[in-house]
Protein backbone atom coordinates (compact mmCIF):
# COMPACT_ATOMS: atom_id res chain seq x y z
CA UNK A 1 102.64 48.63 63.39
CA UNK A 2 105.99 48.99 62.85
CA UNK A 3 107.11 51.37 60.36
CA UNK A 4 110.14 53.86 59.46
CA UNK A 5 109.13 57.41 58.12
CA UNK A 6 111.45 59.33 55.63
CA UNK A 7 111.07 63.43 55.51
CA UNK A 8 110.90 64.94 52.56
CA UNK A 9 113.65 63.38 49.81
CA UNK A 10 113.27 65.98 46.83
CA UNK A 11 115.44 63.35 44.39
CA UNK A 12 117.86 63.25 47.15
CA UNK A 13 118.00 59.41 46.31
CA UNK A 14 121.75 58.92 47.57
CA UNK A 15 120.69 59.79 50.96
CA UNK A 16 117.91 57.95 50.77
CA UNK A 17 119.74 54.72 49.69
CA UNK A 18 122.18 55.35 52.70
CA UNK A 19 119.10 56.24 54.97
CA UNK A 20 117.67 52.78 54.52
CA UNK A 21 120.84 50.71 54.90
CA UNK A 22 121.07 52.63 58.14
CA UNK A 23 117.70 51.21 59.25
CA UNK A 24 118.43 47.49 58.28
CA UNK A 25 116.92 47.45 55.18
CA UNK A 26 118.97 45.14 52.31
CA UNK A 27 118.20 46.48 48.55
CA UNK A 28 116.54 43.62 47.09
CA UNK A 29 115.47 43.75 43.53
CA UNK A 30 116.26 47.57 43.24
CA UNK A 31 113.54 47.97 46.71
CA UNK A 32 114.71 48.23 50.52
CA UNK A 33 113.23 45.24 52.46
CA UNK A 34 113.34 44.82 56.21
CA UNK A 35 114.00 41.65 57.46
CA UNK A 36 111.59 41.94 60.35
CA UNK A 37 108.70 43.29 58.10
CA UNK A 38 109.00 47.19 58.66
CA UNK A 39 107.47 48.84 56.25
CA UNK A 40 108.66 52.56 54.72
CA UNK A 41 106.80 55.74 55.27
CA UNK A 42 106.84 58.78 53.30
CA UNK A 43 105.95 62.44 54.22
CA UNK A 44 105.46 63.69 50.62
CA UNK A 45 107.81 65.81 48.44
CA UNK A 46 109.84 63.05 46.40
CA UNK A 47 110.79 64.88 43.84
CA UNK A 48 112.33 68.21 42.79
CA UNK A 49 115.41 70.63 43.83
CA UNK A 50 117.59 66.62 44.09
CA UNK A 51 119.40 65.04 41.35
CA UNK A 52 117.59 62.11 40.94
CA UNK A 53 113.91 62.83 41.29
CA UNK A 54 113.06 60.09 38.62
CA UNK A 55 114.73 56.91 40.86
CA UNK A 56 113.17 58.30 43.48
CA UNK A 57 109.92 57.96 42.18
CA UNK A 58 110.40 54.82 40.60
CA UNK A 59 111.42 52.79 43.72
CA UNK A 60 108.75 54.59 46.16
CA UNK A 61 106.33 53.75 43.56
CA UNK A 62 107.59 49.99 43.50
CA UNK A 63 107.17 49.70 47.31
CA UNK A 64 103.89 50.84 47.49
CA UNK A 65 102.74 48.35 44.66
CA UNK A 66 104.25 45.91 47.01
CA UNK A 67 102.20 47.33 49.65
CA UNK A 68 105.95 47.80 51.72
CA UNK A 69 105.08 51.87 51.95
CA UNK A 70 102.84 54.14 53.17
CA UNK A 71 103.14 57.31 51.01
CA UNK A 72 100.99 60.20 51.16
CA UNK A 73 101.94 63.46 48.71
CA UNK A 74 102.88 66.79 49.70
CA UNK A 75 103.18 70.25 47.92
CA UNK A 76 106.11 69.36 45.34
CA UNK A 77 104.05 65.76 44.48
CA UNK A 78 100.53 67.85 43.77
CA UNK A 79 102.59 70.28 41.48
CA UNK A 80 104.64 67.41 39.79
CA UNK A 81 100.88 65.60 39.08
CA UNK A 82 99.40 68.72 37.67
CA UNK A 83 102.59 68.85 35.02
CA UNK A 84 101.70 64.95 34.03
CA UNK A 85 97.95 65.77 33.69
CA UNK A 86 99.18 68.83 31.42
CA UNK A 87 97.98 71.37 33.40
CA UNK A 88 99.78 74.43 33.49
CA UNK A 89 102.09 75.04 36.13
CA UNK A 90 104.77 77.04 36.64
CA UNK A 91 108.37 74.91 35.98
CA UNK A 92 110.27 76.52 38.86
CA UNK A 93 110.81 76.53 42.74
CA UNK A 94 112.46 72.69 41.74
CA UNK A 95 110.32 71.65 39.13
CA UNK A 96 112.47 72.44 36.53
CA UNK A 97 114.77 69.42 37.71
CA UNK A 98 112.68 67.12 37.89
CA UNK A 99 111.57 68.46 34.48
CA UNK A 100 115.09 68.43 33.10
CA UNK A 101 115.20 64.50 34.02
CA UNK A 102 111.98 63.66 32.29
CA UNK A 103 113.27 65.38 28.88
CA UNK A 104 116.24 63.31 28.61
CA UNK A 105 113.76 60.11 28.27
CA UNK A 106 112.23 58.84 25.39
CA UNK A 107 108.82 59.05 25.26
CA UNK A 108 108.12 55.53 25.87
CA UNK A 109 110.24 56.23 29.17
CA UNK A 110 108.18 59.79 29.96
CA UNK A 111 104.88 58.12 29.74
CA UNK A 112 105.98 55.26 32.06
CA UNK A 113 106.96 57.62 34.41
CA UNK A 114 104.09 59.61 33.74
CA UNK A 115 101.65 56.80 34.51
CA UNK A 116 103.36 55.51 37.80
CA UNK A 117 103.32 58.49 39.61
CA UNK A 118 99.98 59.61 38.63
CA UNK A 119 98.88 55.68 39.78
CA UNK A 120 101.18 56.64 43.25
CA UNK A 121 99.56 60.36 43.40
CA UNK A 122 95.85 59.42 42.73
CA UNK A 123 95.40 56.33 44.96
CA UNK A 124 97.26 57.94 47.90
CA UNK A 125 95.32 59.30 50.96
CA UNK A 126 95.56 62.92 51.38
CA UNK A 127 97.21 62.35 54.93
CA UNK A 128 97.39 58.67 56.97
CA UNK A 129 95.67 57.48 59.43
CA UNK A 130 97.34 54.26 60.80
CA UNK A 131 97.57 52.33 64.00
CA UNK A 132 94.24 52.31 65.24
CA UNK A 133 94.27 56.45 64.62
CA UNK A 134 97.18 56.75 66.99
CA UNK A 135 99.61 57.65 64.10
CA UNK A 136 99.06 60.38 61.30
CA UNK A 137 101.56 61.06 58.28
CA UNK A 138 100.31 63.91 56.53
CA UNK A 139 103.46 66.03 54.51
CA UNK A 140 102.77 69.74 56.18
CA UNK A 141 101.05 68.54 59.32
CA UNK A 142 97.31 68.67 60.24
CA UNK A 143 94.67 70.77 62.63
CA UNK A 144 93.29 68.38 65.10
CA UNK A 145 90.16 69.46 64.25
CA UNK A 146 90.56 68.50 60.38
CA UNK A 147 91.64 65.03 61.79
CA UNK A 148 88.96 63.03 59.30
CA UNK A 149 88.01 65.66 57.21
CA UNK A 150 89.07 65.75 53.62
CA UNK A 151 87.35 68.98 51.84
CA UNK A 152 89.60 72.40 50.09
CA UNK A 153 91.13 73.67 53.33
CA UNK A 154 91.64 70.70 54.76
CA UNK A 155 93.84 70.09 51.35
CA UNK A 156 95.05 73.33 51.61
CA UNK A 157 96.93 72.72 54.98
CA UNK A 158 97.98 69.59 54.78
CA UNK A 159 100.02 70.53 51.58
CA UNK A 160 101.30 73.71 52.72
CA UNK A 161 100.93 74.41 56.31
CA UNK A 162 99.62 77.20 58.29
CA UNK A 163 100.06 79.72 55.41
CA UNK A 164 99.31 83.44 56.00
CA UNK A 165 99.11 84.73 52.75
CA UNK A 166 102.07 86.67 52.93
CA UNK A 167 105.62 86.17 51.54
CA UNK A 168 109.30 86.09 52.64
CA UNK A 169 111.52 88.03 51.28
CA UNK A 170 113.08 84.47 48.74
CA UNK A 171 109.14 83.93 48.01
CA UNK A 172 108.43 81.70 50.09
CA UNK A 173 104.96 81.65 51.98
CA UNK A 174 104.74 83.20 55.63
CA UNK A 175 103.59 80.05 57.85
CA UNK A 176 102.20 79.94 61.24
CA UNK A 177 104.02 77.30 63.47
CA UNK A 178 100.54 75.28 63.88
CA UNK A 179 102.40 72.47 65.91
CA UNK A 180 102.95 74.61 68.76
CA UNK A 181 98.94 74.89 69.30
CA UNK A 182 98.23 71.20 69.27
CA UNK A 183 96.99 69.17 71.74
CA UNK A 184 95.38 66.16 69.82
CA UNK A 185 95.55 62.37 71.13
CA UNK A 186 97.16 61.24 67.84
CA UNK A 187 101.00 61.73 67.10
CA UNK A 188 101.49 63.21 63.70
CA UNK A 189 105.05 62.61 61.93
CA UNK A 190 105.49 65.95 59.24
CA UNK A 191 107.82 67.43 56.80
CA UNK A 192 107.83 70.36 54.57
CA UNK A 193 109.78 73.01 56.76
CA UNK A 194 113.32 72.24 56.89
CA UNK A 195 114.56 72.57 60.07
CA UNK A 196 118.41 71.21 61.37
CA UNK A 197 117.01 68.55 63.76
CA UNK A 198 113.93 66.63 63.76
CA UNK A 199 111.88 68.74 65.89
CA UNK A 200 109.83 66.91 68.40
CA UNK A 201 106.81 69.35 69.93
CA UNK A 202 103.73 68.33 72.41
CA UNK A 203 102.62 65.30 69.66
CA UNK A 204 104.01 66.70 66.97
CA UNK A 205 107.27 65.52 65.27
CA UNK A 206 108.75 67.49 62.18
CA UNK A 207 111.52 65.15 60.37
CA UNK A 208 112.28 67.35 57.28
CA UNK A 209 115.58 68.11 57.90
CA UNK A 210 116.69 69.61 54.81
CA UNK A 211 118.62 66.97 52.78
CA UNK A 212 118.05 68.87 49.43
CA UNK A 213 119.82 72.04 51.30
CA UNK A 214 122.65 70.20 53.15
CA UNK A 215 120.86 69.57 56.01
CA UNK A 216 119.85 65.72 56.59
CA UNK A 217 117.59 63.25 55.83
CA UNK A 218 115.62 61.75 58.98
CA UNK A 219 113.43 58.93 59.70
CA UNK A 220 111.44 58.28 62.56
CA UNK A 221 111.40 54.49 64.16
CA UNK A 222 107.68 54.26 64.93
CA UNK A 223 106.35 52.89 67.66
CA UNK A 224 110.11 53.73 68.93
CA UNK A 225 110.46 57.25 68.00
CA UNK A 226 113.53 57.25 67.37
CA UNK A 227 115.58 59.30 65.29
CA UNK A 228 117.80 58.19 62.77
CA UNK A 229 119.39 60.21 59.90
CA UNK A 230 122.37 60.34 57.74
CA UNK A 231 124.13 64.04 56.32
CA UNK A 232 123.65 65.20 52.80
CA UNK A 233 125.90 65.40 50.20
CA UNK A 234 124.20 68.59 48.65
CA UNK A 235 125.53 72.32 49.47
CA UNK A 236 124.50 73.77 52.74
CA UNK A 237 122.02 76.50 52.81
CA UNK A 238 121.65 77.97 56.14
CA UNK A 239 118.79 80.36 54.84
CA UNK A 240 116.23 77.77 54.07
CA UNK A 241 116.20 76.24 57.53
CA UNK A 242 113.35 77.52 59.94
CA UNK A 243 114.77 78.56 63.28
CA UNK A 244 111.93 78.83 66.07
């Protein structure tokens, strides 16, 4: 299998764009095709913080129903899919931007947008499981004893890491670096902690880089593993990078 995964975007869709030229896809039809048949990968976390959450979603969700994408949802998606089921959730910690774009729509616009990413959200796998097991996407990393298992904690993880229960100082949950404790046969490709360079450990490869802070946005060439990435354009924000 030969795919390319993208770290978390959060409406970053400039970089994104830029990301994907940089790989040798050509924008076909408003969707990034390879011309060797890689296909995209996506850690989760689309949406929210970025300025264009919406065109994010929009050409992710056209991909898949191409079947060009592997996407599988992380913390910011399962928030953004409780809004469009009208659930309440708090409209902060990004939200609100995303938000902000889907009230300038009409609401034969909202609803479109509302449909396609709860299509995206609901028939995505809580975490992949590709080439022959040997390759696992899942947006906040996995246990290798969860490998296969799907219940509440499982869920839990795999959304939002290692989480203690305790909070940083900004509000932001305390997380145990989990990836330093693995030893499973299967290399797992992960986002959700921004950190300033894809951060390859044992079989463990963290490619949120922090595009939405100023960081980067990274892909991983699989079966290469390679890095490739391209800078942000947003402001840097030293204090929302993990340094280990």
């Amino acid at each position: 299998m030969n795919i390319d995964i993208i770290g978390d975007i959060h409406g970053c869709f400039h970089e994104f764009y830029q990301l994907t030229v940089k790989l040798g896809y050509q924008w076909q039809d408003g969707v990034p095709i390879h011309p060797h048949q890689r296909i995209l990968g996506f850690v989760g976390d689309l949406t929210d913080r970025g300025p264009q959450s919406l065109k994010t979603i929009d050409v992710v969700y056209q991909l898949w129903r191409q079947k060009l994408a592997i996407y599988v949802p992380g913390n910011h998606c399962n928030k953004l899919y409780r809004y469009f089921l009208g659930r309440p959730v708090q409209k902060k910690h990004g939200l609100e931007t995303t938000v902000h774009e889907l009230m300038q729509l009409s609401k034969t616009d909202f609803h479109d947008y509302q449909e396609k990413f709860i299509q995206l959200y609901e028939h995505a796998p809580l975490y992949a499981q590709l080439d022959n097991k040997r390759l696992i996407i899942a947006h906040a990393g996995i246990r290798e004893k969860d490998i296969g298992r799907y219940n509440k904690n499982v869920k839990t993880f795999v959304l939002y890491g290692d989480i203690t229960g305790e909070k940083h100082p900004d509000g932001s949950p305390v997380r145990r670096d989990w990836a330093a404790s693995y030893d499973g046969k299967a290399f797992i490709v992960y986002g959700h902690t921004p950190v300033l360079q894809a951060r390859f450990l044992k079989n463990t490869v963290n490619i949120d880089t922090g595009a939405v802070f100023g960081g980067k946005l990274t892909a991983l060439r699989y079966p290469e593993r390679e890095i490739v990435d391209v800078p942000s354009t947003m402001p840097f924000k030293q204090e929302k990078f993990r340094s280990y």
